[in-house]
C-alpha atoms as a PDB file:
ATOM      1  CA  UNK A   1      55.526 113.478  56.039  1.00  0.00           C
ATOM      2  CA  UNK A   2      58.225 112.825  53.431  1.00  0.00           C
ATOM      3  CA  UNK A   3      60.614 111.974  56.527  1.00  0.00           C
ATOM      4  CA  UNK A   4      58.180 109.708  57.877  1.00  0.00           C
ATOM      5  CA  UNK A   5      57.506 107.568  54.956  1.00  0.00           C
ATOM      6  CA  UNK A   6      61.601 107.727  54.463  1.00  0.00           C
ATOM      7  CA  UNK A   7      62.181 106.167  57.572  1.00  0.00           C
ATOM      8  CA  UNK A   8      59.405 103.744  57.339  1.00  0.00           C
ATOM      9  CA  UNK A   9      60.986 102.648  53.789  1.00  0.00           C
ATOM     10  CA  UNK A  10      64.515 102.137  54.618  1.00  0.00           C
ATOM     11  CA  UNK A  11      62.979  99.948  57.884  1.00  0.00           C
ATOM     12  CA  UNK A  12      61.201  97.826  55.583  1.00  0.00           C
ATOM     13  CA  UNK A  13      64.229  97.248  52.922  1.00  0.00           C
ATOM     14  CA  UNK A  14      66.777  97.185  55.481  1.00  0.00           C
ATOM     15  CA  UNK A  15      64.771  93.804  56.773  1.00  0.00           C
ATOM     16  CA  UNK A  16      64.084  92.335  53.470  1.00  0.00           C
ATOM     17  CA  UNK A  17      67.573  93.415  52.466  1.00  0.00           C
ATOM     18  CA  UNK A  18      66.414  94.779  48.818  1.00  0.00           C
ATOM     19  CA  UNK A  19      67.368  98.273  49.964  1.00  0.00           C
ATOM     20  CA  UNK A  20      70.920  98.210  49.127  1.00  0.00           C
ATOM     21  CA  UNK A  21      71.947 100.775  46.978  1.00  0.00           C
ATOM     22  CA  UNK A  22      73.805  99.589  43.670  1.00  0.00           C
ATOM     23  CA  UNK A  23      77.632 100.799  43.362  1.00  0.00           C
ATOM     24  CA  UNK A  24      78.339 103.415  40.746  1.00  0.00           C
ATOM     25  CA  UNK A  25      80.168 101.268  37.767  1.00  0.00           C
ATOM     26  CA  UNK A  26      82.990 103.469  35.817  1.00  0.00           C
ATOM     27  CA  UNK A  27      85.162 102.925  32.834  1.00  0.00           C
ATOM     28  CA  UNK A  28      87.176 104.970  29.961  1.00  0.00           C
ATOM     29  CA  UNK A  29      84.786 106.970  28.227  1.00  0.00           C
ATOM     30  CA  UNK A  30      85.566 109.224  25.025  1.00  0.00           C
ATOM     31  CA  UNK A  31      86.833 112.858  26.272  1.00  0.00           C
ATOM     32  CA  UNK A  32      88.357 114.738  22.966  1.00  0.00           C
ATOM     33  CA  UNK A  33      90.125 114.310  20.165  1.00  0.00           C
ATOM     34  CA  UNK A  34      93.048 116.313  18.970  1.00  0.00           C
ATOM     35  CA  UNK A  35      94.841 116.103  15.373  1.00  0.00           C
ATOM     36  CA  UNK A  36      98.696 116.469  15.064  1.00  0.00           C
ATOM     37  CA  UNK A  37     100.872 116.674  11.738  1.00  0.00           C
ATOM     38  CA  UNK A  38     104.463 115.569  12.632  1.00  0.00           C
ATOM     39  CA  UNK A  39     107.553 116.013  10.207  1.00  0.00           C
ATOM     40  CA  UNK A  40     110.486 113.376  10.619  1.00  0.00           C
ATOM     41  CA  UNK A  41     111.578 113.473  13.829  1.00  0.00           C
ATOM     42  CA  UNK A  42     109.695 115.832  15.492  1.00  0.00           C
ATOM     43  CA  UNK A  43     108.045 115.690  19.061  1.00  0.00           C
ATOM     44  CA  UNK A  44     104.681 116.850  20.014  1.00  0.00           C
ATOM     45  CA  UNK A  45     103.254 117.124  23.966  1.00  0.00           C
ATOM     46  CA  UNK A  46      99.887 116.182  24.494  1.00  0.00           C
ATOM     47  CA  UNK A  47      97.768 116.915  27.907  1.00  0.00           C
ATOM     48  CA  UNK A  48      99.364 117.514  30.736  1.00  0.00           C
ATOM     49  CA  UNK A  49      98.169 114.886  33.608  1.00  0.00           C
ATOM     50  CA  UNK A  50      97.778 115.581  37.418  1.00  0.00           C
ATOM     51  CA  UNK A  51      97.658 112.596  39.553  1.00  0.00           C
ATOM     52  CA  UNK A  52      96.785 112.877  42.673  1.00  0.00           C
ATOM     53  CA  UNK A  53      98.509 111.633  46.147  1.00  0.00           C
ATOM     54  CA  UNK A  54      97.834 107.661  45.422  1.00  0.00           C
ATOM     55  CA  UNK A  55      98.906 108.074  41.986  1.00  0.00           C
ATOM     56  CA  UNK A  56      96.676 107.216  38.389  1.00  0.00           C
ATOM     57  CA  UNK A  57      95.606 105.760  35.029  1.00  0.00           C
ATOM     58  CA  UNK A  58      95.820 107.540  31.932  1.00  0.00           C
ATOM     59  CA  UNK A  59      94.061 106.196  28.427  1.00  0.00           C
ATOM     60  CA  UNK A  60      94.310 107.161  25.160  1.00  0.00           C
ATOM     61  CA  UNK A  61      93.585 105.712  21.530  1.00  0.00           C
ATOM     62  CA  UNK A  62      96.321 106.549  19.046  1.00  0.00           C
ATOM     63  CA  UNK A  63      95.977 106.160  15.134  1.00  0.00           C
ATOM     64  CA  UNK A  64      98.969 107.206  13.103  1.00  0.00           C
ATOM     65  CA  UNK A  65     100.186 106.933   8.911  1.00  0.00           C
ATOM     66  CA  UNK A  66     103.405 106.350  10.238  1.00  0.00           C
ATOM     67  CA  UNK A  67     105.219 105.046  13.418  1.00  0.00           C
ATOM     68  CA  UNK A  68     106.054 106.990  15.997  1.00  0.00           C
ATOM     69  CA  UNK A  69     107.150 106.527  19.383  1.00  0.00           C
ATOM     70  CA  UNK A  70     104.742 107.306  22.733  1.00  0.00           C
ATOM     71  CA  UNK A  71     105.689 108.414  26.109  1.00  0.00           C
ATOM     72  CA  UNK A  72     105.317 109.938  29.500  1.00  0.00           C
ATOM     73  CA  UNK A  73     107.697 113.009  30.448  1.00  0.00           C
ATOM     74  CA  UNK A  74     107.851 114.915  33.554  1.00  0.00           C
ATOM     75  CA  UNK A  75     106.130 118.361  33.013  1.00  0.00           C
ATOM     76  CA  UNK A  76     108.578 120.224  34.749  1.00  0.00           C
ATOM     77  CA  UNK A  77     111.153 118.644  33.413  1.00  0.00           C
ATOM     78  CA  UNK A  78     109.950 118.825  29.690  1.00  0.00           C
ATOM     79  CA  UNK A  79     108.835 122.537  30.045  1.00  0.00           C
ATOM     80  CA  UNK A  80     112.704 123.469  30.986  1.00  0.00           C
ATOM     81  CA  UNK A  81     113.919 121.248  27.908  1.00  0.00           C
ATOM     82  CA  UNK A  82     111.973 123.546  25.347  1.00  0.00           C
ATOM     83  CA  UNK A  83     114.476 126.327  26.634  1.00  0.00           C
ATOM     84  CA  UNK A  84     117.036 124.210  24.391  1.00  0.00           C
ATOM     85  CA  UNK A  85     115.272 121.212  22.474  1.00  0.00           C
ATOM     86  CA  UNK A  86     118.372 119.194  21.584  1.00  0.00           C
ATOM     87  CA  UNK A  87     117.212 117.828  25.004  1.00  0.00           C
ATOM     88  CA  UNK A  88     114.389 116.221  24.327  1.00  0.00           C
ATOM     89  CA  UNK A  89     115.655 113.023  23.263  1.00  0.00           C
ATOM     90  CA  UNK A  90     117.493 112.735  26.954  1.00  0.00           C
ATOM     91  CA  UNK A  91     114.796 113.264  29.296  1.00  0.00           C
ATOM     92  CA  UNK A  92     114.063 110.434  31.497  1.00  0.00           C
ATOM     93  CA  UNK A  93     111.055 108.863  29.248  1.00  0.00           C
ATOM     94  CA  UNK A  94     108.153 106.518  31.422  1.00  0.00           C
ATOM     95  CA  UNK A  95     106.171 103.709  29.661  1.00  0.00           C
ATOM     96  CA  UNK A  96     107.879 104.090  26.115  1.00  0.00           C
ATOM     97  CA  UNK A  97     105.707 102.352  23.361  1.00  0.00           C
ATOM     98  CA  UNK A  98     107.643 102.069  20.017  1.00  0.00           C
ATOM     99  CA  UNK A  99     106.509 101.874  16.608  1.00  0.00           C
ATOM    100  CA  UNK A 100     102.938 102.736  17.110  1.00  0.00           C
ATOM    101  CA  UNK A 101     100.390 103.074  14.462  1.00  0.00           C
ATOM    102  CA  UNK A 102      97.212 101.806  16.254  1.00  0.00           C
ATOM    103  CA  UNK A 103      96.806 101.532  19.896  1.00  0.00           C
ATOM    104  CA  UNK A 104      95.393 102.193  22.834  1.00  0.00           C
ATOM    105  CA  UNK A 105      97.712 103.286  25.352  1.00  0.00           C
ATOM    106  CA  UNK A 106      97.909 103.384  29.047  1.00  0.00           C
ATOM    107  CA  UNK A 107     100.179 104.393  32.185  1.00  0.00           C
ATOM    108  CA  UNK A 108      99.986 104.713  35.473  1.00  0.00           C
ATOM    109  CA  UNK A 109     101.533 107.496  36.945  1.00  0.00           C
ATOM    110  CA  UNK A 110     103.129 108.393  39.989  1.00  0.00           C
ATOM    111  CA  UNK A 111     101.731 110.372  42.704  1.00  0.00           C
ATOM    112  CA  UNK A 112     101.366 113.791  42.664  1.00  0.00           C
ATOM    113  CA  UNK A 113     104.261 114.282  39.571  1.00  0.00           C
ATOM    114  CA  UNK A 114     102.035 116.163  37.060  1.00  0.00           C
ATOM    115  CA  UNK A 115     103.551 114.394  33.530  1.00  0.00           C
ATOM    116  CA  UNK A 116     102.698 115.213  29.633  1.00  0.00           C
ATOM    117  CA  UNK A 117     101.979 112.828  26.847  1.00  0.00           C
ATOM    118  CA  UNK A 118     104.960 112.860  24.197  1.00  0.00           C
ATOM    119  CA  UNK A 119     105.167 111.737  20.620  1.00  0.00           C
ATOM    120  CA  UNK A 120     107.737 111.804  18.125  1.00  0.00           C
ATOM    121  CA  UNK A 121     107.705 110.707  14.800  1.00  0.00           C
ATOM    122  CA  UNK A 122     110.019 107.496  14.116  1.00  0.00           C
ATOM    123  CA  UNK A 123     111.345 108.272  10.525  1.00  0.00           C
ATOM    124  CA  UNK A 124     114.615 110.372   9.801  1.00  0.00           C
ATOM    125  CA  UNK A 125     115.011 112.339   6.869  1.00  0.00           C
ATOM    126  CA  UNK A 126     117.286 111.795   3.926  1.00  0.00           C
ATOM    127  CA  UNK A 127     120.229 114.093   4.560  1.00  0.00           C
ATOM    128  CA  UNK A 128     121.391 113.979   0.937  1.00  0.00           C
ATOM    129  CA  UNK A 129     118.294 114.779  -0.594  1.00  0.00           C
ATOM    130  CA  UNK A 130     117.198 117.270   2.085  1.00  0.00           C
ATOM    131  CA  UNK A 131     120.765 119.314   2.006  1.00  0.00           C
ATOM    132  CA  UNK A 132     120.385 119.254  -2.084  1.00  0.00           C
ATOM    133  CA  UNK A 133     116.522 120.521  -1.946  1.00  0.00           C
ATOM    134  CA  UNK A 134     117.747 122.944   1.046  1.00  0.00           C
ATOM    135  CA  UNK A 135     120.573 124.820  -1.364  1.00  0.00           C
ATOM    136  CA  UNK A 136     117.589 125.575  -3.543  1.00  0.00           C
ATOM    137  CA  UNK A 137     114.831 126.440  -1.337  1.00  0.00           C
ATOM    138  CA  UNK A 138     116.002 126.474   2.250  1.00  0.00           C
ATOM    139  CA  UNK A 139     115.640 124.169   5.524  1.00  0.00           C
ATOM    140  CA  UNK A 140     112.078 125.335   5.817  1.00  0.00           C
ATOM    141  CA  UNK A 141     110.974 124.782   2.153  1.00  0.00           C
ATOM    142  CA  UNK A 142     112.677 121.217   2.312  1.00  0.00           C
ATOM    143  CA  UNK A 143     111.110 120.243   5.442  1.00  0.00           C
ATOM    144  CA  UNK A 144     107.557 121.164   3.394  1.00  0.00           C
ATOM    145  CA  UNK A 145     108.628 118.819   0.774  1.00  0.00           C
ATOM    146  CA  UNK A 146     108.359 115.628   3.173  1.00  0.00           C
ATOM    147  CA  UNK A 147     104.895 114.518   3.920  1.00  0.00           C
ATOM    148  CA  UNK A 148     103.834 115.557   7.164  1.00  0.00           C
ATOM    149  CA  UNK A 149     102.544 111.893   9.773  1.00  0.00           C
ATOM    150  CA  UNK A 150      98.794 112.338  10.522  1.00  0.00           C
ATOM    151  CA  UNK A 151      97.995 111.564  14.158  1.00  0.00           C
ATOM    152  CA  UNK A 152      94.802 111.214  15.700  1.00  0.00           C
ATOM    153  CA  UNK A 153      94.484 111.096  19.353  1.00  0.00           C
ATOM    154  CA  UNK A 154      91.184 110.241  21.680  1.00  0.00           C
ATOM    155  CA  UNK A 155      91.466 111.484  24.936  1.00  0.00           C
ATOM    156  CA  UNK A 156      89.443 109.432  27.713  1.00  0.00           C
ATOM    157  CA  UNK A 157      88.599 110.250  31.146  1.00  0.00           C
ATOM    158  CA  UNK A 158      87.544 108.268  33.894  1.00  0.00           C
ATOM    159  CA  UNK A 159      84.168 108.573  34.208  1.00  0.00           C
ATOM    160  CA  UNK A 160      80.944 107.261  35.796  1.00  0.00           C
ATOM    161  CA  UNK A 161      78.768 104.912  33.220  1.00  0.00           C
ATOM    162  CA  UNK A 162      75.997 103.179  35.686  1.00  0.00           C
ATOM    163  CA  UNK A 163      74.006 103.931  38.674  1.00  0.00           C
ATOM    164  CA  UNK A 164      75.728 107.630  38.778  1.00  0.00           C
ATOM    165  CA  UNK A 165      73.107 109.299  40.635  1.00  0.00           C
ATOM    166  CA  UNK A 166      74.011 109.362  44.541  1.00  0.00           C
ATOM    167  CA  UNK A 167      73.373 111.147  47.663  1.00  0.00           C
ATOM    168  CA  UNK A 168      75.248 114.390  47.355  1.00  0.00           C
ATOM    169  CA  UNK A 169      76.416 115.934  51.133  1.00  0.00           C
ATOM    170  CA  UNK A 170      77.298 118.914  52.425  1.00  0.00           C
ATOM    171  CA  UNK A 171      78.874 120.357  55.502  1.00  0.00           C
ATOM    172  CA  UNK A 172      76.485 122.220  57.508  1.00  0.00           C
ATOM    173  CA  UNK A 173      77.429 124.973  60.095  1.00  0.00           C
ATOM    174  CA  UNK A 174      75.341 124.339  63.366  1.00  0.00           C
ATOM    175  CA  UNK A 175      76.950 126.669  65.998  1.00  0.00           C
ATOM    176  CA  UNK A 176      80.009 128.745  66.173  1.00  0.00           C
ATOM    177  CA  UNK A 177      80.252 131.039  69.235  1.00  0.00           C
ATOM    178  CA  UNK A 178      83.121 132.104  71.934  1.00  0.00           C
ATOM    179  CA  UNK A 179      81.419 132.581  75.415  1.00  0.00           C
ATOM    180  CA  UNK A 180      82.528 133.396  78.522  1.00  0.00           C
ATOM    181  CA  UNK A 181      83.065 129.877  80.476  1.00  0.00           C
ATOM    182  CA  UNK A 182      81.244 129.141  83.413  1.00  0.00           C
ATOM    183  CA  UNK A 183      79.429 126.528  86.115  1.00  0.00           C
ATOM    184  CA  UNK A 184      76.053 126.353  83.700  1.00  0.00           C
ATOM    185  CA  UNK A 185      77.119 123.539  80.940  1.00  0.00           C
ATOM    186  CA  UNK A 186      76.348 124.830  76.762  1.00  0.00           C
ATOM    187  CA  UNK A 187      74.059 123.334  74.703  1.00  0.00           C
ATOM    188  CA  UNK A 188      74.056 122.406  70.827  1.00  0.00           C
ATOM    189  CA  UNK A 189      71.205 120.253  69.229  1.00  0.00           C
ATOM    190  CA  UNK A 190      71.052 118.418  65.786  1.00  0.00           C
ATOM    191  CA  UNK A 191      68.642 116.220  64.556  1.00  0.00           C
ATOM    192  CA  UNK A 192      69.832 112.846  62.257  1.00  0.00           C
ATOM    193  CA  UNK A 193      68.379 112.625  58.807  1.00  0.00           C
ATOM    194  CA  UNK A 194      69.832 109.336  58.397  1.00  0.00           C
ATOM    195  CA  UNK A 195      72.175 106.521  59.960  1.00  0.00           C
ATOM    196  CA  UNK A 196      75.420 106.692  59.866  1.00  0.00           C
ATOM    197  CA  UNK A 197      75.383 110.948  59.607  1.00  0.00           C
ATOM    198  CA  UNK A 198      78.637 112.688  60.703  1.00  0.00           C
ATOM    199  CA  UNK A 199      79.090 115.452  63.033  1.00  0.00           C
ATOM    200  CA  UNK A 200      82.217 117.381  63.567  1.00  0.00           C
ATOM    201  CA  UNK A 201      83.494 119.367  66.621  1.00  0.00           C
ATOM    202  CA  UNK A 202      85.976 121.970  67.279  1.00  0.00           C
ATOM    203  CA  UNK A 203      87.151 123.265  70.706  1.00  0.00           C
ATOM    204  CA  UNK A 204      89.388 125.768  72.193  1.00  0.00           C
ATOM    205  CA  UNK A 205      89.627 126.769  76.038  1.00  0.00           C
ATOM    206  CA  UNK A 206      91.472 128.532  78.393  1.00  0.00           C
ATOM    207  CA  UNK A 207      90.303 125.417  80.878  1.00  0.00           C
ATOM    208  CA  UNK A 208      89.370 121.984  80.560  1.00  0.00           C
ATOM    209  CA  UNK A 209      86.331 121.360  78.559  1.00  0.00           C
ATOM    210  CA  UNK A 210      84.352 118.081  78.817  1.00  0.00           C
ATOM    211  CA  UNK A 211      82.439 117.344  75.128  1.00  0.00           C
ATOM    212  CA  UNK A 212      79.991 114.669  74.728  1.00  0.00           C
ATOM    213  CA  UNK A 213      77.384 113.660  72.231  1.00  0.00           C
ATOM    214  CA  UNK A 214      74.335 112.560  74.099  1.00  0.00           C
ATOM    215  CA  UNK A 215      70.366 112.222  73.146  1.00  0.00           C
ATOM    216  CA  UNK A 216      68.702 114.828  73.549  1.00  0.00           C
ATOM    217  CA  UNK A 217      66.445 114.477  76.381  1.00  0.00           C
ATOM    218  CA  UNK A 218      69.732 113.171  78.667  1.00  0.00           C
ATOM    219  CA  UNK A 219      71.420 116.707  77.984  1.00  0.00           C
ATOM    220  CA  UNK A 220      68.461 118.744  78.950  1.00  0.00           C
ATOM    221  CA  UNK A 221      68.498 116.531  82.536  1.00  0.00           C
ATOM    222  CA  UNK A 222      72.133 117.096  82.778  1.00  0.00           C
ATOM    223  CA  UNK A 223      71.753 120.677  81.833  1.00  0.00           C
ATOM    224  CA  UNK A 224      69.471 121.049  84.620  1.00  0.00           C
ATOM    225  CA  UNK A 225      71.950 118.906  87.308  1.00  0.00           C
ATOM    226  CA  UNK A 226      75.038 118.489  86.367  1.00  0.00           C
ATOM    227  CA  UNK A 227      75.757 116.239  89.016  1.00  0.00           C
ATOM    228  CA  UNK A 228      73.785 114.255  86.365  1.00  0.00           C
ATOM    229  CA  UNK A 229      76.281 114.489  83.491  1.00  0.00           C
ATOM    230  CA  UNK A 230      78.773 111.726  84.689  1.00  0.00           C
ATOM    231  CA  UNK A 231      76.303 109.000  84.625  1.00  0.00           C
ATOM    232  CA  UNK A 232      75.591 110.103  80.880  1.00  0.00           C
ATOM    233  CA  UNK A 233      78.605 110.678  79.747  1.00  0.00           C
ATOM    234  CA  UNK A 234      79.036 106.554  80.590  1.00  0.00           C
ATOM    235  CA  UNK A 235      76.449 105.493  78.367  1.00  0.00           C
ATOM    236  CA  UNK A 236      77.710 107.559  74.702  1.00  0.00           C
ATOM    237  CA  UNK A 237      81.492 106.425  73.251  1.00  0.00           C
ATOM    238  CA  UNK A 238      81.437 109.812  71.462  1.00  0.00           C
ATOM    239  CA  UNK A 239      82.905 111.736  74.073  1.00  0.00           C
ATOM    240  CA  UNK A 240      86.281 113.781  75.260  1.00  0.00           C
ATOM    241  CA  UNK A 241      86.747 114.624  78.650  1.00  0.00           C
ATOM    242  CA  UNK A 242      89.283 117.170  79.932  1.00  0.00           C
ATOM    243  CA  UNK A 243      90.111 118.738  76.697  1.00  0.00           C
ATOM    244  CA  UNK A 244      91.299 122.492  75.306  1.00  0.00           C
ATOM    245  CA  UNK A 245      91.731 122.453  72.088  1.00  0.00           C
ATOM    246  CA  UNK A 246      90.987 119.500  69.850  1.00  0.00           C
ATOM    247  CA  UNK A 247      88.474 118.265  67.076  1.00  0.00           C
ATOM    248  CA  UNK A 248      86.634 115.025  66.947  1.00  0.00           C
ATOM    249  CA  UNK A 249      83.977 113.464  64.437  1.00  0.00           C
ATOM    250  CA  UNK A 250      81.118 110.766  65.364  1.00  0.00           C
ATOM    251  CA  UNK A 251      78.405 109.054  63.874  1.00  0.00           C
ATOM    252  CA  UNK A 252      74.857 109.267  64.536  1.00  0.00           C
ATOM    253  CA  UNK A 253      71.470 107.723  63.845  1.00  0.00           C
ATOM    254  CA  UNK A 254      68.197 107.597  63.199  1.00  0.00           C
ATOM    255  CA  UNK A 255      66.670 105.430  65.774  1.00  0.00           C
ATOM    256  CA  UNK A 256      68.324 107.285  68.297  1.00  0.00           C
ATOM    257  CA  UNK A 257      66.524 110.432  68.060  1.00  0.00           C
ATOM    258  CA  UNK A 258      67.616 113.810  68.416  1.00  0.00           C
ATOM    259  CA  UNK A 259      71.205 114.690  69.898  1.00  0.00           C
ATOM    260  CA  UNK A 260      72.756 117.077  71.620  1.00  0.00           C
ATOM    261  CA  UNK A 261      75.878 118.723  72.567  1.00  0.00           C
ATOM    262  CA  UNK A 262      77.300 119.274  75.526  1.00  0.00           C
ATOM    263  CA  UNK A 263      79.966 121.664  76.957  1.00  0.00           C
ATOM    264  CA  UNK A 264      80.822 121.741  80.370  1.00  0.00           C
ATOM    265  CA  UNK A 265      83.668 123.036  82.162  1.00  0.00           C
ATOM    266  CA  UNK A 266      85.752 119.953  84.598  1.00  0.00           C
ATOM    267  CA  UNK A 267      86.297 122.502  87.330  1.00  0.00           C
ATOM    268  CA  UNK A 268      84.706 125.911  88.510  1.00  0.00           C
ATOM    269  CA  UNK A 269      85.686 128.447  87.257  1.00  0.00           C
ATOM    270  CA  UNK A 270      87.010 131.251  89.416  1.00  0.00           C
ATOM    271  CA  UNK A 271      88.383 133.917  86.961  1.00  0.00           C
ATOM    272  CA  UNK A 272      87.062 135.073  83.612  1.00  0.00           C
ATOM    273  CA  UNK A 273      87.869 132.733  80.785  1.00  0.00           C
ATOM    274  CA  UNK A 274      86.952 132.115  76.944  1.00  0.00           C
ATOM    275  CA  UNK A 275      86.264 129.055  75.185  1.00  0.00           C
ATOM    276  CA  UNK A 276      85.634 128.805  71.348  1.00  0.00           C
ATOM    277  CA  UNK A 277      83.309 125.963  69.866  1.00  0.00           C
ATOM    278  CA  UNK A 278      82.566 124.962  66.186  1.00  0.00           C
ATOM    279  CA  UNK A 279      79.941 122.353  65.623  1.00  0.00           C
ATOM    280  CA  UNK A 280      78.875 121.031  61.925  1.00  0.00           C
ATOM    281  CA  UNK A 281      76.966 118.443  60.630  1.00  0.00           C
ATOM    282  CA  UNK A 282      77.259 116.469  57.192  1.00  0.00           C
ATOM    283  CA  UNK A 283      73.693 116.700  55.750  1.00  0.00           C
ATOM    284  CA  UNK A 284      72.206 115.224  52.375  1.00  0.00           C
ATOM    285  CA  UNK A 285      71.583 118.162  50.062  1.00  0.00           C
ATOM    286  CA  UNK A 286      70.059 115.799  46.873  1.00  0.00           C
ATOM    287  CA  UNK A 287      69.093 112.779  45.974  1.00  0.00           C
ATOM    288  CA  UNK A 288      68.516 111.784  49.667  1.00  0.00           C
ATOM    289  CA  UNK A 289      65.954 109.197  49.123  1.00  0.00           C
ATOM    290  CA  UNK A 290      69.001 107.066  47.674  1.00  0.00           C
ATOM    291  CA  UNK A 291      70.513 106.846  50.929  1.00  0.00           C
ATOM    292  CA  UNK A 292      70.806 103.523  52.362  1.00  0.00           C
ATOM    293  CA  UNK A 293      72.023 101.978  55.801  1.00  0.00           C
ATOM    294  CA  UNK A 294      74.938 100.214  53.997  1.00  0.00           C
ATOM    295  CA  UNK A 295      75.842 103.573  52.157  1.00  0.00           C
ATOM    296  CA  UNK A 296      75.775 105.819  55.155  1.00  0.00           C
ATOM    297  CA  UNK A 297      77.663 103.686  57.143  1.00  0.00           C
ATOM    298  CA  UNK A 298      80.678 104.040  54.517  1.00  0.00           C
ATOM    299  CA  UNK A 299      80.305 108.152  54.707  1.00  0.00           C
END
């Protein structure tokens, strides 16, 4: 019943045109916050950031007493400098922001290069008065001497902030056999749950396999003559013909009914040989009833 009314819903919208779905709206939205103490000079590393192949955005909010300078480094190539840190101040810096106290800062990064967020405090320490304090006390007790820079950074990700529930899919295993091949073609069906639904097929043969996606009822007639198949197979563009080892998507819907597929060897089949099949499906697993005919068409 819920199918039925599901269809009959996304026929009426899809004429009035009030059906389509409204696109998930993101923006920078408050992740963590993590307080640093610098002493002249020093440099701190933040998070480490991952982009992936097309590259990305990083944002942050940065308040600081006193300026300091903010910048992307190469992971890799600021995890080797710690091994000696007189290096730091030559690595090959990206998006360098100088005397910051308030800001909000952002880079885009390049693709996959996982990079860390670098500070370092601005001011330099009076050598005279440092050395003089350091005969005394030491290096470390002058260093405590000098008022350490209070930093404040807000970490933001990415996120969703407006029509964030949608359809959630999943692949869905159908059939998955190796058989012996012969004259009689195989048969696979699948029912679409809504337009635009991908399916996903895997072969491997010893001969040459003709694959076709074709409506149900026009399988079962070809299943039963084969000599019907070719007049079938000229009415459905999701088809391969002649093929051993391949996979192929396609698209189905609604108003077609239910599908099938078919497997059928191109020639008989004189000697004993194997052929390997994998058929899936991409089904909605939640929020289903979002699904609209502009939405599936994009999946």
């Amino acid at each position: 019943m819920r199918t039925l009314l599901s269809v009959g819903l996304l026929a009426v919208f899809s004429v009035t045109g009030v059906w389509a779905q409204p696109e998930r709206v993101f923006d920078w939205v408050r992740a963590s916050d993590e307080v640093i103490q610098l002493d002249p000079m020093d440099f701190h590393a933040g998070r480490v950031y991952r982009p992936g192949p097309d590259g990305g955005n990083m944002h942050v909010i940065i308040h600081s007493k006193q300026p300091i300078t903010v910048m992307m480094a190469s992971a890799r190539e600021w995890s080797e400098a710690q091994l000696h840190p007189v290096n730091l101040g030559g690595l090959d810096y990206g998006c360098v922001r100088e005397h910051v106290l308030d800001t909000t800062y952002e880079c885009h990064l390049p693709p996959s290069h996982p990079m860390v967020l670098v500070l370092r405090d601005e001011r330099t320490a009076d050598r005279a008065i440092v050395q003089g304090i350091g005969a005394i006390v030491g290096k470390a007790g002058a260093r405590k001497l000098i008022a350490p820079n209070d930093v404040l950074i807000t970490y933001h990700s990415w996120s969703c902030v407006q029509n964030c529930v949608q359809p959630e899919y999943r692949w869905t295993l159908l059939a998955k056999e190796k058989y012996d091949v012969s004259g009689a073609p195989k048969l696979y069906s699948v029912a679409p749950e809504y337009d635009g639904q991908r399916i996903w097929v895997k072969i491997k043969a010893q001969v040459p396999i003709t694959l076709a996606i074709l409506p149900s009822k026009a399988a079962d007639e070809a299943y039963g003559k084969p000599e019907l198949l070719s007049s079938a197979l000229s009415q459905t563009a999701c088809k391969q013909r002649g093929v051993q080892s391949m996979e192929f998507e396609c698209k189905m819907n609604v108003a077609d009914g239910p599908q099938s597929l078919i497997a059928l060897s191109e020639a008989p089949v004189r000697s004993h040989k194997k052929a390997e099949i994998e058929f899936q499906t991409l089904k909605c697993i939640a929020n289903c009833e979002l699904i609209g005919s502009e939405t599936a068409a994009n999946k």
